[in-house]
C-alpha atoms as a PDB file:
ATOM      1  CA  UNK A   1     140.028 134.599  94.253  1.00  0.00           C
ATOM      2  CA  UNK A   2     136.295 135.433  93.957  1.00  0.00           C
ATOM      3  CA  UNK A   3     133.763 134.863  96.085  1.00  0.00           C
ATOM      4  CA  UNK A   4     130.271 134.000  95.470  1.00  0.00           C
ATOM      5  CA  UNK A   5     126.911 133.294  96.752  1.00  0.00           C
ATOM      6  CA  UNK A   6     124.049 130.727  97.152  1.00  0.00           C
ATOM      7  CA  UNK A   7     120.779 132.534  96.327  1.00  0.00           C
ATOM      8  CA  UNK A   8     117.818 130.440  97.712  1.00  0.00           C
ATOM      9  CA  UNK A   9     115.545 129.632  94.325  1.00  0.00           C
ATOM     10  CA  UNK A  10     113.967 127.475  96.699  1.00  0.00           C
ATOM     11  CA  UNK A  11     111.573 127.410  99.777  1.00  0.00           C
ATOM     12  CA  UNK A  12     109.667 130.377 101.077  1.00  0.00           C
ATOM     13  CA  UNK A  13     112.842 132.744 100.244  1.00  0.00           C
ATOM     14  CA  UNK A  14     112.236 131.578  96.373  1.00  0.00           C
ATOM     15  CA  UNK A  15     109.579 134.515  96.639  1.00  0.00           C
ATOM     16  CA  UNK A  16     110.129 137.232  93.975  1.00  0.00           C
ATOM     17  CA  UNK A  17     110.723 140.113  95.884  1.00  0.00           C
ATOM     18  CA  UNK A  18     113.141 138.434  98.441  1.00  0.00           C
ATOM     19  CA  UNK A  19     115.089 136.912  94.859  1.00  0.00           C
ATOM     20  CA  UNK A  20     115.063 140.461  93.802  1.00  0.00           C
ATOM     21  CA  UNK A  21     115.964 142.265  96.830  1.00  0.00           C
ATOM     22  CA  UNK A  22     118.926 139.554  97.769  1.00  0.00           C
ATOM     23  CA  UNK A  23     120.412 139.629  94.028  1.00  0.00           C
ATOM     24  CA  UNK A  24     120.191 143.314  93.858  1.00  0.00           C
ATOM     25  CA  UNK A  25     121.849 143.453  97.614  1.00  0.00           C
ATOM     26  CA  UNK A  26     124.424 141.067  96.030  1.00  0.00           C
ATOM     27  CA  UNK A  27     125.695 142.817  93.479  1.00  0.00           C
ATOM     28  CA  UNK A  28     125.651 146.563  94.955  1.00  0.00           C
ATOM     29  CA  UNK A  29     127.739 144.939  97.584  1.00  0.00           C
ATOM     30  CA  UNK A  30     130.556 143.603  95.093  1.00  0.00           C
ATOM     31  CA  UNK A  31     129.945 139.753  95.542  1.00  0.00           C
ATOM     32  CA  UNK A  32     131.576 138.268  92.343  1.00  0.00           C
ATOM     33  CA  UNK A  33     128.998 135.761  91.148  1.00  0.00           C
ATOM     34  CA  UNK A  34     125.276 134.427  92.177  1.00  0.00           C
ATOM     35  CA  UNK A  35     124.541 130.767  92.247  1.00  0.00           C
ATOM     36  CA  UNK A  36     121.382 128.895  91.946  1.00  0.00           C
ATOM     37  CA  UNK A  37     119.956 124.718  92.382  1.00  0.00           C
ATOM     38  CA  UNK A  38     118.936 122.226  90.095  1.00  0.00           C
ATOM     39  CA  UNK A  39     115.925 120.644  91.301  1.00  0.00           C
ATOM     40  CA  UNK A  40     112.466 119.662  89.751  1.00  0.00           C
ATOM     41  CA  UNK A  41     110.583 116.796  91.532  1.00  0.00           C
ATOM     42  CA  UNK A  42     110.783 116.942  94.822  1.00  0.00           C
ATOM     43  CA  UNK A  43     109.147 114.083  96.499  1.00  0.00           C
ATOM     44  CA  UNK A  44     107.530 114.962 100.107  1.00  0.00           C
ATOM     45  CA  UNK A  45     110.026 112.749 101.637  1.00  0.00           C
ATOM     46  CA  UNK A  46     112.638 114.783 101.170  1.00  0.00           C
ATOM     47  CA  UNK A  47     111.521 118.005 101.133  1.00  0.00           C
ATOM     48  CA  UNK A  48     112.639 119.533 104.411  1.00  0.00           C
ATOM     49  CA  UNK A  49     114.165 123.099 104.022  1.00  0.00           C
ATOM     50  CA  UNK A  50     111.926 123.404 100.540  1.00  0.00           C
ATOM     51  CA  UNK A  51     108.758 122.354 101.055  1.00  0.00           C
ATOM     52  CA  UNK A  52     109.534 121.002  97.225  1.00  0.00           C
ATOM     53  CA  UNK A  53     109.037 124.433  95.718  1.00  0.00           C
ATOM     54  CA  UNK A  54     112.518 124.939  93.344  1.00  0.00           C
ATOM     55  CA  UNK A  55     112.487 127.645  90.703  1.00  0.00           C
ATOM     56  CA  UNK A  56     113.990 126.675  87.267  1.00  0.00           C
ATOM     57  CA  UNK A  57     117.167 127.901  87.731  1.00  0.00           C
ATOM     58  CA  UNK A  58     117.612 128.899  83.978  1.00  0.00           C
ATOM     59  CA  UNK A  59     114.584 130.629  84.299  1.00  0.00           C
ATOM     60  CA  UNK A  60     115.581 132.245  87.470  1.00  0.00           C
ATOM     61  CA  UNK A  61     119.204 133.441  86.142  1.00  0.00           C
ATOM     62  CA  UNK A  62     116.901 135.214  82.987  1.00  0.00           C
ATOM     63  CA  UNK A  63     114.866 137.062  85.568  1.00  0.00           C
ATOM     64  CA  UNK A  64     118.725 137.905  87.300  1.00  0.00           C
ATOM     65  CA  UNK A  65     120.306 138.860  83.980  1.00  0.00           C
ATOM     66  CA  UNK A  66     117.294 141.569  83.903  1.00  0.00           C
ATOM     67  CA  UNK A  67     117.595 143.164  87.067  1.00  0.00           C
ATOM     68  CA  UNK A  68     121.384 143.149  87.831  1.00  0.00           C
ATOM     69  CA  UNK A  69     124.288 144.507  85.456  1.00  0.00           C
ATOM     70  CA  UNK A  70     127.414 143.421  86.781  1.00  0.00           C
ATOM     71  CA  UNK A  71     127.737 139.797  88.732  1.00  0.00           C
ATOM     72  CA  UNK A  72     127.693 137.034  87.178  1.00  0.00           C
ATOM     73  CA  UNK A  73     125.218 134.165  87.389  1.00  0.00           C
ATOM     74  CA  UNK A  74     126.214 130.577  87.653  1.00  0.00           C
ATOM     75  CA  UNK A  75     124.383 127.094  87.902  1.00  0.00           C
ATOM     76  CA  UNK A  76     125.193 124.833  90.847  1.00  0.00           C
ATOM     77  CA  UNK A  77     124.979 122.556  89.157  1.00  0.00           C
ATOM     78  CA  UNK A  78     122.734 122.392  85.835  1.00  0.00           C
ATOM     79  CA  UNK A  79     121.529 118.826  86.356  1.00  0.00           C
ATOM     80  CA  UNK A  80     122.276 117.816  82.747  1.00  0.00           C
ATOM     81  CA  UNK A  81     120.540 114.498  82.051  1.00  0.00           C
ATOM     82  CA  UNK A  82     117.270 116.097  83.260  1.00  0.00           C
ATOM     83  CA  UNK A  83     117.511 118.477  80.246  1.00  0.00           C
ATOM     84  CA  UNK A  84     117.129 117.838  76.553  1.00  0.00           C
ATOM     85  CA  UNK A  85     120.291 119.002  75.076  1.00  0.00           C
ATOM     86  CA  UNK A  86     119.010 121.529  71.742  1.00  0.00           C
ATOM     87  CA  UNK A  87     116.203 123.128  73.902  1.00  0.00           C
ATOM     88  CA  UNK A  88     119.075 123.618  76.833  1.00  0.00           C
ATOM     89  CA  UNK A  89     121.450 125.142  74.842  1.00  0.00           C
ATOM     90  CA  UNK A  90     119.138 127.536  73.617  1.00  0.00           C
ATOM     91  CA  UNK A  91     118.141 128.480  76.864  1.00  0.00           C
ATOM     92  CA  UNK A  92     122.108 129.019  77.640  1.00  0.00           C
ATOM     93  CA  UNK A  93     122.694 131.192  74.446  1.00  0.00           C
ATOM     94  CA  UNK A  94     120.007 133.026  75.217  1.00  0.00           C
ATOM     95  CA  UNK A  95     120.758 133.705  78.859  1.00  0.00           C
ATOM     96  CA  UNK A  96     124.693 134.638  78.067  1.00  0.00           C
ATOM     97  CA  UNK A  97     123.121 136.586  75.029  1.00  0.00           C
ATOM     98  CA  UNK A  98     121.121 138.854  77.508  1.00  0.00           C
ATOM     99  CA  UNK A  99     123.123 138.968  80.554  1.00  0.00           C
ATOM    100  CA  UNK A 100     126.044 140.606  78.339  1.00  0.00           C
ATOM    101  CA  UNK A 101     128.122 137.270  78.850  1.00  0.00           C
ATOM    102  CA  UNK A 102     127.493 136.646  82.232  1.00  0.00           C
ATOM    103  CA  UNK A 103     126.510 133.533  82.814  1.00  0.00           C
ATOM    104  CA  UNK A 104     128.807 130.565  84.361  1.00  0.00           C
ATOM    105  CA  UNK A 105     127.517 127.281  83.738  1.00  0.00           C
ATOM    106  CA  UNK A 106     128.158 124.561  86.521  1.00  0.00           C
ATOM    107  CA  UNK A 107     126.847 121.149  85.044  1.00  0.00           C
ATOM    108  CA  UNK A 108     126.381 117.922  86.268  1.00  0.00           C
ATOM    109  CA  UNK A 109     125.033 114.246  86.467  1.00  0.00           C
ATOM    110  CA  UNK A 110     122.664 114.084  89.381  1.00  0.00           C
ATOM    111  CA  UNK A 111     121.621 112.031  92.243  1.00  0.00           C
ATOM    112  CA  UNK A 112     118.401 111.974  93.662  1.00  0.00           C
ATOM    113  CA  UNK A 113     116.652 108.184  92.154  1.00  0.00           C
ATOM    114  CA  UNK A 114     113.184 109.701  92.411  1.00  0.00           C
ATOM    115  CA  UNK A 115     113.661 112.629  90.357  1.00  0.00           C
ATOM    116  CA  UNK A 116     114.855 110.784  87.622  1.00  0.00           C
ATOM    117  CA  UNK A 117     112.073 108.066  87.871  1.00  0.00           C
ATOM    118  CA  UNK A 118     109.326 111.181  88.297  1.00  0.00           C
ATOM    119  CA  UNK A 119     111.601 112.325  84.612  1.00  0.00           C
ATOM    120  CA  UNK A 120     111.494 108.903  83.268  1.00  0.00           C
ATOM    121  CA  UNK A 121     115.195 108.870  82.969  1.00  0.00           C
ATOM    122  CA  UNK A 122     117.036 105.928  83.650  1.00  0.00           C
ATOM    123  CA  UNK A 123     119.558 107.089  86.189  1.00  0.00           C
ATOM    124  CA  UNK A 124     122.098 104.434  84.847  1.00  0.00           C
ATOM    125  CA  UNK A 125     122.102 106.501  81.940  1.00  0.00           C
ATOM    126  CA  UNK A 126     123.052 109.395  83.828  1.00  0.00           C
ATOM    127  CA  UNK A 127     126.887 109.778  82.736  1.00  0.00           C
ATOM    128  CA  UNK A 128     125.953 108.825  79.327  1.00  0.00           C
ATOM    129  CA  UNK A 129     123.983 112.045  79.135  1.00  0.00           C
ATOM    130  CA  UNK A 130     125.657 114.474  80.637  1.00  0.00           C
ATOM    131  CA  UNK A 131     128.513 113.711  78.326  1.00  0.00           C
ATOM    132  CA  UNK A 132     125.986 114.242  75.244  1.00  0.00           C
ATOM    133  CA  UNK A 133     124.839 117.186  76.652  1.00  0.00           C
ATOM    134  CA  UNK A 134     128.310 118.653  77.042  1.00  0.00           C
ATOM    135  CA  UNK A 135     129.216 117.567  73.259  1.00  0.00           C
ATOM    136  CA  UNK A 136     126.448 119.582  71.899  1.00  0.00           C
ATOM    137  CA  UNK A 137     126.669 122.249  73.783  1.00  0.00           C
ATOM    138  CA  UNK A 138     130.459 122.189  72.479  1.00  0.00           C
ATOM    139  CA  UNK A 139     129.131 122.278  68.730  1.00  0.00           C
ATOM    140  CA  UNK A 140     126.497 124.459  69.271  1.00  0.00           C
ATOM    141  CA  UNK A 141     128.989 127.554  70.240  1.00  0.00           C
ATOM    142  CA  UNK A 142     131.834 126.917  67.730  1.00  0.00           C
ATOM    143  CA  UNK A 143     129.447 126.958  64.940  1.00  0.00           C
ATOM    144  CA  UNK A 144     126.625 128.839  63.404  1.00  0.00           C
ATOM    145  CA  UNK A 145     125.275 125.608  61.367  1.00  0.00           C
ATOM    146  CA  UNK A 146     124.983 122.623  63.693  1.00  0.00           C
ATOM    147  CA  UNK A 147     123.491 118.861  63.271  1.00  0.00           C
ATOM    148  CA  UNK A 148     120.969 117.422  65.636  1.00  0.00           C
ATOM    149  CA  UNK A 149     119.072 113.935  64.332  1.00  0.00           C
ATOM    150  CA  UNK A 150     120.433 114.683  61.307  1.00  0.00           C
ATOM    151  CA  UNK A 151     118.882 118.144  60.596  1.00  0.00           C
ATOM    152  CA  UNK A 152     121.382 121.115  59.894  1.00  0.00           C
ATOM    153  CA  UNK A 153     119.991 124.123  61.437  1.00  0.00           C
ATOM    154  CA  UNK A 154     121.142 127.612  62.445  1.00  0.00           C
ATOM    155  CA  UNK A 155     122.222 128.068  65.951  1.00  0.00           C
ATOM    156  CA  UNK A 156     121.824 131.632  66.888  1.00  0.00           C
ATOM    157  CA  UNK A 157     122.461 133.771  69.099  1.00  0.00           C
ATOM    158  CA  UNK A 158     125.800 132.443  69.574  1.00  0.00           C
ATOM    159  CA  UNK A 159     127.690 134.486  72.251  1.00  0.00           C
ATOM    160  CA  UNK A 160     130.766 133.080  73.376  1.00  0.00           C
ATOM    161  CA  UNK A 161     130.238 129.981  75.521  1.00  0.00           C
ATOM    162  CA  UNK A 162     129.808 130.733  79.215  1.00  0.00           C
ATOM    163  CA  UNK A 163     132.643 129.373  81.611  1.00  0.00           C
ATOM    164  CA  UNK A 164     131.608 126.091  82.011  1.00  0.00           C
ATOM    165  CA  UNK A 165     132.478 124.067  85.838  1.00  0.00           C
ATOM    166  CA  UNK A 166     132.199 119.863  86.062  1.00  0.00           C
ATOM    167  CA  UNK A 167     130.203 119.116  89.161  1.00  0.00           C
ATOM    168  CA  UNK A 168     131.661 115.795  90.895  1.00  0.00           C
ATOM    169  CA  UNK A 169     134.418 113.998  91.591  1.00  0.00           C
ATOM    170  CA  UNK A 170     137.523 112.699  89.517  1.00  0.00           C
ATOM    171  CA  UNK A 171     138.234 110.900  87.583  1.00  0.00           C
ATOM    172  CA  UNK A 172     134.782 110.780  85.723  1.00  0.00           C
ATOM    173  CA  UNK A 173     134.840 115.002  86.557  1.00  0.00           C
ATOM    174  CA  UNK A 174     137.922 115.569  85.507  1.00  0.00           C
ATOM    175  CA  UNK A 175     138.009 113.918  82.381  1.00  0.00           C
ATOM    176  CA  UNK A 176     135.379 115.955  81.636  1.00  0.00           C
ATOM    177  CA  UNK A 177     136.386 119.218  82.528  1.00  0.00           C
ATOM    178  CA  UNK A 178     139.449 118.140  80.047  1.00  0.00           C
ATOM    179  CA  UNK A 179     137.490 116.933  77.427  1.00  0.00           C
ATOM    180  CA  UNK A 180     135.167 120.505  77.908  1.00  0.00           C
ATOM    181  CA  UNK A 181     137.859 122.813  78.329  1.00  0.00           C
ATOM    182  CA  UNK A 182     136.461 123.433  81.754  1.00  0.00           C
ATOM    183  CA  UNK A 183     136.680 124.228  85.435  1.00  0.00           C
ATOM    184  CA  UNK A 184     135.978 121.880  88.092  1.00  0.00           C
ATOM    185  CA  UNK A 185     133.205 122.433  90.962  1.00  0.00           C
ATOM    186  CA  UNK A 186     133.804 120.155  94.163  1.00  0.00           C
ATOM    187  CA  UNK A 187     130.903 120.674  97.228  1.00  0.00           C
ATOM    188  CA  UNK A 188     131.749 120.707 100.560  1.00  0.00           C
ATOM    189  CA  UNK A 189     136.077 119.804 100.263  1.00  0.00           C
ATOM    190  CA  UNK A 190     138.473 121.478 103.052  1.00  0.00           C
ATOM    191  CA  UNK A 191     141.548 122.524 101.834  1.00  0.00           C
ATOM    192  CA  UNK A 192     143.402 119.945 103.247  1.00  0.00           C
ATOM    193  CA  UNK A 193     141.598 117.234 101.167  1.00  0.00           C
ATOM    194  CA  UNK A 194     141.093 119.441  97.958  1.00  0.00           C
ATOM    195  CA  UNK A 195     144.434 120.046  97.351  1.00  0.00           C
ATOM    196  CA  UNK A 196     145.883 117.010  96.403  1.00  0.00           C
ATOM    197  CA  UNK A 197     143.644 116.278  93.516  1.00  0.00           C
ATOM    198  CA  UNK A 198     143.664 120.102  92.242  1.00  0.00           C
ATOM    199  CA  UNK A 199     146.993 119.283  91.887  1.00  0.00           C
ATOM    200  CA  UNK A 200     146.444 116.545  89.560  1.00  0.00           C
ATOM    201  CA  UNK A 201     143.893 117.960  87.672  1.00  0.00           C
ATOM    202  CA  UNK A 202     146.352 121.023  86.773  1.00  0.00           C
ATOM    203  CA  UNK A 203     148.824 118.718  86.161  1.00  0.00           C
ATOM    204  CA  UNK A 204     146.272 116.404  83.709  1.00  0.00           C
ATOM    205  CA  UNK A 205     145.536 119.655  81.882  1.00  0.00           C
ATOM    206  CA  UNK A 206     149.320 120.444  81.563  1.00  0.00           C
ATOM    207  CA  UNK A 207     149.593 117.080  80.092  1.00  0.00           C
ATOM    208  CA  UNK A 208     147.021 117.889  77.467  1.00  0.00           C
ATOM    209  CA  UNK A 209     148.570 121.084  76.313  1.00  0.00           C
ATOM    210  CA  UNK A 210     145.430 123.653  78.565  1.00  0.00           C
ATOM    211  CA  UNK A 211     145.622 125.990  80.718  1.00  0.00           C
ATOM    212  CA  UNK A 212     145.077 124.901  84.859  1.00  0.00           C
ATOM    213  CA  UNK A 213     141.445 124.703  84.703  1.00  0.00           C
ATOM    214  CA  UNK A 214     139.562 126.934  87.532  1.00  0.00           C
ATOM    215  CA  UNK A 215     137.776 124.825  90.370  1.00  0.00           C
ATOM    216  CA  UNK A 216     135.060 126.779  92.071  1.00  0.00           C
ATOM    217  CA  UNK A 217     134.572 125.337  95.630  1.00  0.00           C
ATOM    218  CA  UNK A 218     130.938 125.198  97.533  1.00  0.00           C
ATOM    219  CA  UNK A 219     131.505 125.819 101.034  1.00  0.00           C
ATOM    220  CA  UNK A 220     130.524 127.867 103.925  1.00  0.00           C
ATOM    221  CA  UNK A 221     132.830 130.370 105.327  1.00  0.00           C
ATOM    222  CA  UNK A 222     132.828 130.957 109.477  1.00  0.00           C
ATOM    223  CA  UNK A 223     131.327 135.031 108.733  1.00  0.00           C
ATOM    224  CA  UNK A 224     131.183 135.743 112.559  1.00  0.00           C
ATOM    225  CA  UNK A 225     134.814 135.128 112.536  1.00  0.00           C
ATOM    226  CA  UNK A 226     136.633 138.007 110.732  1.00  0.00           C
ATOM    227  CA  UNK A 227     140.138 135.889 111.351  1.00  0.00           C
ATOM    228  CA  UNK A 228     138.725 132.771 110.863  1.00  0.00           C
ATOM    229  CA  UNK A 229     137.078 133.353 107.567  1.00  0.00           C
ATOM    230  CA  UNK A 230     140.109 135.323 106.146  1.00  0.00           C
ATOM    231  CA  UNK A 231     142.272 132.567 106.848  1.00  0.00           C
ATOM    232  CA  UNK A 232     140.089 129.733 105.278  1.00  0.00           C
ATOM    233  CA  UNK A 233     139.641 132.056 102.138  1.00  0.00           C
ATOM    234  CA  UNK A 234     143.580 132.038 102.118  1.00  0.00           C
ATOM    235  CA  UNK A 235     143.745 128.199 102.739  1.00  0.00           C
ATOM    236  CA  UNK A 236     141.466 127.482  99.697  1.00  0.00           C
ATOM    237  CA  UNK A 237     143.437 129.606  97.830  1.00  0.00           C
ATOM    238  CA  UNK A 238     146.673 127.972  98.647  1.00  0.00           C
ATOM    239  CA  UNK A 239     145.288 124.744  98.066  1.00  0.00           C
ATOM    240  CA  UNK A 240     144.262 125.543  94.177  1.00  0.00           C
ATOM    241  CA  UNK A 241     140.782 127.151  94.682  1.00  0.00           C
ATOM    242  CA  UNK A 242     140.073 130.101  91.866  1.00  0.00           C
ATOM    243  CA  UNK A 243     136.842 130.119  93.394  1.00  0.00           C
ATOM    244  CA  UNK A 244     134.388 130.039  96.529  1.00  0.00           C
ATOM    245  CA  UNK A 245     130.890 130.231  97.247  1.00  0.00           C
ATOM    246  CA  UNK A 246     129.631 130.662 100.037  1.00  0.00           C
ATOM    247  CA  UNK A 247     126.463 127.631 100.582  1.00  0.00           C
ATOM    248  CA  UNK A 248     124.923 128.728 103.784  1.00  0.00           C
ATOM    249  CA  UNK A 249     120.957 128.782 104.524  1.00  0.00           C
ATOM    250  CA  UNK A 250     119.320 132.034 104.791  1.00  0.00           C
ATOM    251  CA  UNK A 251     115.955 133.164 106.168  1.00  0.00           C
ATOM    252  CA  UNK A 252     115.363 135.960 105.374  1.00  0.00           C
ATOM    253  CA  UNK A 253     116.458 139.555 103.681  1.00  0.00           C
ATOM    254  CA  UNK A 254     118.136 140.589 106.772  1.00  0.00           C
ATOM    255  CA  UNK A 255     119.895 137.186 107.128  1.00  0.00           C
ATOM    256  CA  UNK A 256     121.256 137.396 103.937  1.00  0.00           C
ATOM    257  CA  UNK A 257     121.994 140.885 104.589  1.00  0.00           C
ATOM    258  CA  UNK A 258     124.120 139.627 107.466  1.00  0.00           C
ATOM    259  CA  UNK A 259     125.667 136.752 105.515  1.00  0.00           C
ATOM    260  CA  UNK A 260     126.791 140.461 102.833  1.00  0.00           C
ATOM    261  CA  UNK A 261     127.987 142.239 106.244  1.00  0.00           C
ATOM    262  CA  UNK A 262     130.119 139.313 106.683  1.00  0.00           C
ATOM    263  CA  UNK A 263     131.371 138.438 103.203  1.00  0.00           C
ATOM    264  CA  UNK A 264     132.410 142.083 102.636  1.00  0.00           C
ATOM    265  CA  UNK A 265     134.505 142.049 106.088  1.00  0.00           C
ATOM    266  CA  UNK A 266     136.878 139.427 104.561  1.00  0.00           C
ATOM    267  CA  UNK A 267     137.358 141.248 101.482  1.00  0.00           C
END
């Protein structure tokens, strides 16, 4: 099992030296992976807990892959129809290129109606893209020479393509993380309710001749409960889990200190 982290890219503790002191924290305390939003037009109506100031995440998992060695850095999710699909896969070469193959790509569809209208994407179209997104992102790491309106061009770097995890829920996530060769990232399931359909999504994948896929789970463990929070990490894990991360609001360094204090006590 690992276990990862939320790091706040938004809100007062998007700040750059609580980003750098927090991921820095992170990985000299042994957390397994860092894990940053998708957001980038807040309206004011919804802003509580933000005050509508998101970092890019991309952007913020470059500055990550420069000041850490070790941990990996992950998307929660890549919102994918907000994104144009050659310019966003250049961004994810060039991340995984520079983080030493580090990066772990969570993607999905989105939600919020007034972020896509302030995009001027129609939200209906929302599955639609994501899927194209995922497709070229597919030919754009199995081949040096890829197509895009018709114009062959030379996609490089080309590391190996990051882990990739399908935001959402089945079946529309699932056939996805098939189609993708990819993991599966659920928010907010106990492990009573995950576990019946990790069991059918290992046993779609063994259909289709692949490996069980991973599934990365956002949650929040109970960290001023030693027992508590062992035994939930053990439930998740009996229930299919490969992964965790840990979703819970910080306010500061020496919260998120705390929130290290108690991740490492479980370990």
């Amino acid at each position: 099992m690992k276990l990862g982290l939320y790091l706040r890219n938004m809100g007062p503790q998007s700040a750059r030296a609580t980003l750098l002191e927090c991921a820095r924290r992170a990985e000299a305390a042994g957390v397994d992976d860092l894990w940053v939003a998708d957001h980038v037009a807040i309206p004011p109506d919804q802003s509580e807990g933000s005050d509508g100031r998101y970092l890019d995440p991309l952007a913020t998992l470059a500055f990550f892959a420069g000041v850490t060695t070790r941990v990996q850095l992950g998307t929660a999710v890549l919102v994918a129809p907000y994104r144009p699909p050659l310019p966003t896969a250049k961004w994810v070469a060039t991340i995984q290129e520079l983080s030493a193959e580090r990066l772990v790509l969570g993607v999905g569809v989105g939600w919020m109606a007034a972020e896509f209208r302030a995009l001027g994407v129609p939200r209906a179209h929302r599955g639609r893209l994501t899927d194209e997104l995922l497709a070229f992102l597919d030919r754009c790491f199995d081949a040096d020479v890829v197509e895009a309106n018709g114009q062959p061009f030379l996609f490089k770097p080309r590391p190996a393509r990051p882990p990739i995890f399908i935001g959402g829920q089945p079946p529309y996530a699932f056939r996805r993380a098939l189609a993708h060769r990819a993991g599966w990232m659920p928010m907010g399931l106990t492990p009573d309710v995950l576990r019946a359909p990790a069991a059918t999504l290992r046993a779609e994948a063994a259909a289709a001749g692949q490996p069980p896929p991973e599934i990365a789970v956002l949650t929040m463990f109970p960290l001023d409960d030693v027992a508590a929070a062992r035994a939930t990490v053990q439930a998740y894990t009996d229930a299919g889990a490969t992964r965790l991360i840990h979703g819970a609001r910080y306010e500061s360094i020496d919260d998120f200190r705390r929130q290290l204090d108690g991740l490492a006590a479980i370990t």
